[in-house]
C-alpha atoms as a PDB file:
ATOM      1  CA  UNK A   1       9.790 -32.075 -64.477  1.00  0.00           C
ATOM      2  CA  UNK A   2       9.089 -29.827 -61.193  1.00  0.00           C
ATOM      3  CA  UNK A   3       7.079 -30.667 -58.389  1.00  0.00           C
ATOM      4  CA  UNK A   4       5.791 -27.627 -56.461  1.00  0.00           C
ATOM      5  CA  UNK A   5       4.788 -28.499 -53.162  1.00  0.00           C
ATOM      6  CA  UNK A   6       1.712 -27.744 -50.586  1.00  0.00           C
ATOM      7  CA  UNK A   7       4.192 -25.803 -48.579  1.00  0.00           C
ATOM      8  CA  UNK A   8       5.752 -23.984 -51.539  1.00  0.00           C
ATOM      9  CA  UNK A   9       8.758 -25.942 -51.869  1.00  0.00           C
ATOM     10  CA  UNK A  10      10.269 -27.112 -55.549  1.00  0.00           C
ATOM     11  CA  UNK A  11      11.491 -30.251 -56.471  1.00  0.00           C
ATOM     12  CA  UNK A  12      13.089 -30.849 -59.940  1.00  0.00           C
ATOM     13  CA  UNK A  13      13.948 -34.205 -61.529  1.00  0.00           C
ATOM     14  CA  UNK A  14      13.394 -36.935 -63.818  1.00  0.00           C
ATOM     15  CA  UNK A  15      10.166 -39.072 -63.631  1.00  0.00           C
ATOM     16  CA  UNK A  16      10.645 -42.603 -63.489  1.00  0.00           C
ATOM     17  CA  UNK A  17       7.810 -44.233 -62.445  1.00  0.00           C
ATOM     18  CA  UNK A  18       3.857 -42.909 -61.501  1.00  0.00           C
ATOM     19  CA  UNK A  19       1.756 -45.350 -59.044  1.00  0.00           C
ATOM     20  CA  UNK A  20      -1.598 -44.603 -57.350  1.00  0.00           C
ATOM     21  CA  UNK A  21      -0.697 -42.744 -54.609  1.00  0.00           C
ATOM     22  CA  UNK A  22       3.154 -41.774 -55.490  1.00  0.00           C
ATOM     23  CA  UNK A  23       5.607 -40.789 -58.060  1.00  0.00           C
ATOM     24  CA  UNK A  24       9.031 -41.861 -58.315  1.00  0.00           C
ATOM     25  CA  UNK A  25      11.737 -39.301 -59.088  1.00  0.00           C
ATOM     26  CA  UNK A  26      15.339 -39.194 -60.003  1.00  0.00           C
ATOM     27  CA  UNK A  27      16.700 -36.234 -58.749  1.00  0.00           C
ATOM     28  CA  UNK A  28      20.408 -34.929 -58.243  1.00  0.00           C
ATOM     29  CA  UNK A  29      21.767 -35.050 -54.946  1.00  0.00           C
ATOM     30  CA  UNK A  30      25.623 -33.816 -54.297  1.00  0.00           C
ATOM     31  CA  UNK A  31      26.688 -35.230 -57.709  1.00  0.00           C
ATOM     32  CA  UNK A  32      24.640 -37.936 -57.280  1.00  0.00           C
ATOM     33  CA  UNK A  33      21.357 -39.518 -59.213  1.00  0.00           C
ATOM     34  CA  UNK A  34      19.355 -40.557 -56.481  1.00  0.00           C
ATOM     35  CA  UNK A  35      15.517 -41.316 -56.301  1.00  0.00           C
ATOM     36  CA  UNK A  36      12.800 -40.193 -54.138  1.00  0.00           C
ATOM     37  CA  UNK A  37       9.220 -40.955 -53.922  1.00  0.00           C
ATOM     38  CA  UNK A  38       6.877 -38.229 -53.350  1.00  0.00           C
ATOM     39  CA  UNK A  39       3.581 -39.037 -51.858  1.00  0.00           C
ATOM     40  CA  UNK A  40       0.882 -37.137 -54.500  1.00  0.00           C
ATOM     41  CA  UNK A  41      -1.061 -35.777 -51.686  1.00  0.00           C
ATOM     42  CA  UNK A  42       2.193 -33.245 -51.055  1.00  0.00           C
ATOM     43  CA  UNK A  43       1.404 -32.065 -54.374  1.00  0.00           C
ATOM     44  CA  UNK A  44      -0.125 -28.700 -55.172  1.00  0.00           C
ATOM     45  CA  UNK A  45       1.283 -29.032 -59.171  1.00  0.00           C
ATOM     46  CA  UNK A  46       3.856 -30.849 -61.592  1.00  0.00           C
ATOM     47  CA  UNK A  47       5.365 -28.883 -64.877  1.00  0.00           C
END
């Protein structure tokens, strides 16, 4: 899935996990899986 951000920035990964206020990611960072959580108020839309 992408993430487009309030400040046009694009994040791309794997959802793991969807809470009230966050989501949970998996993204790929230097060869690595790593996950982030992005707070949903940073979000302007998810494909």
């Amino acid at each position: 899935m992408s993430v487009y951000f309030l400040d046009g920035k694009v994040l791309r990964g794997k959802l793991l996990k969807a809470f009230t206020y966050e989501i949970m990611l998996e993204v790929e960072r230097d060869g690595k899986q790593v996950e982030v959580t992005v707070f949903k108020g940073a979000v302007k839309y998810i494909i």
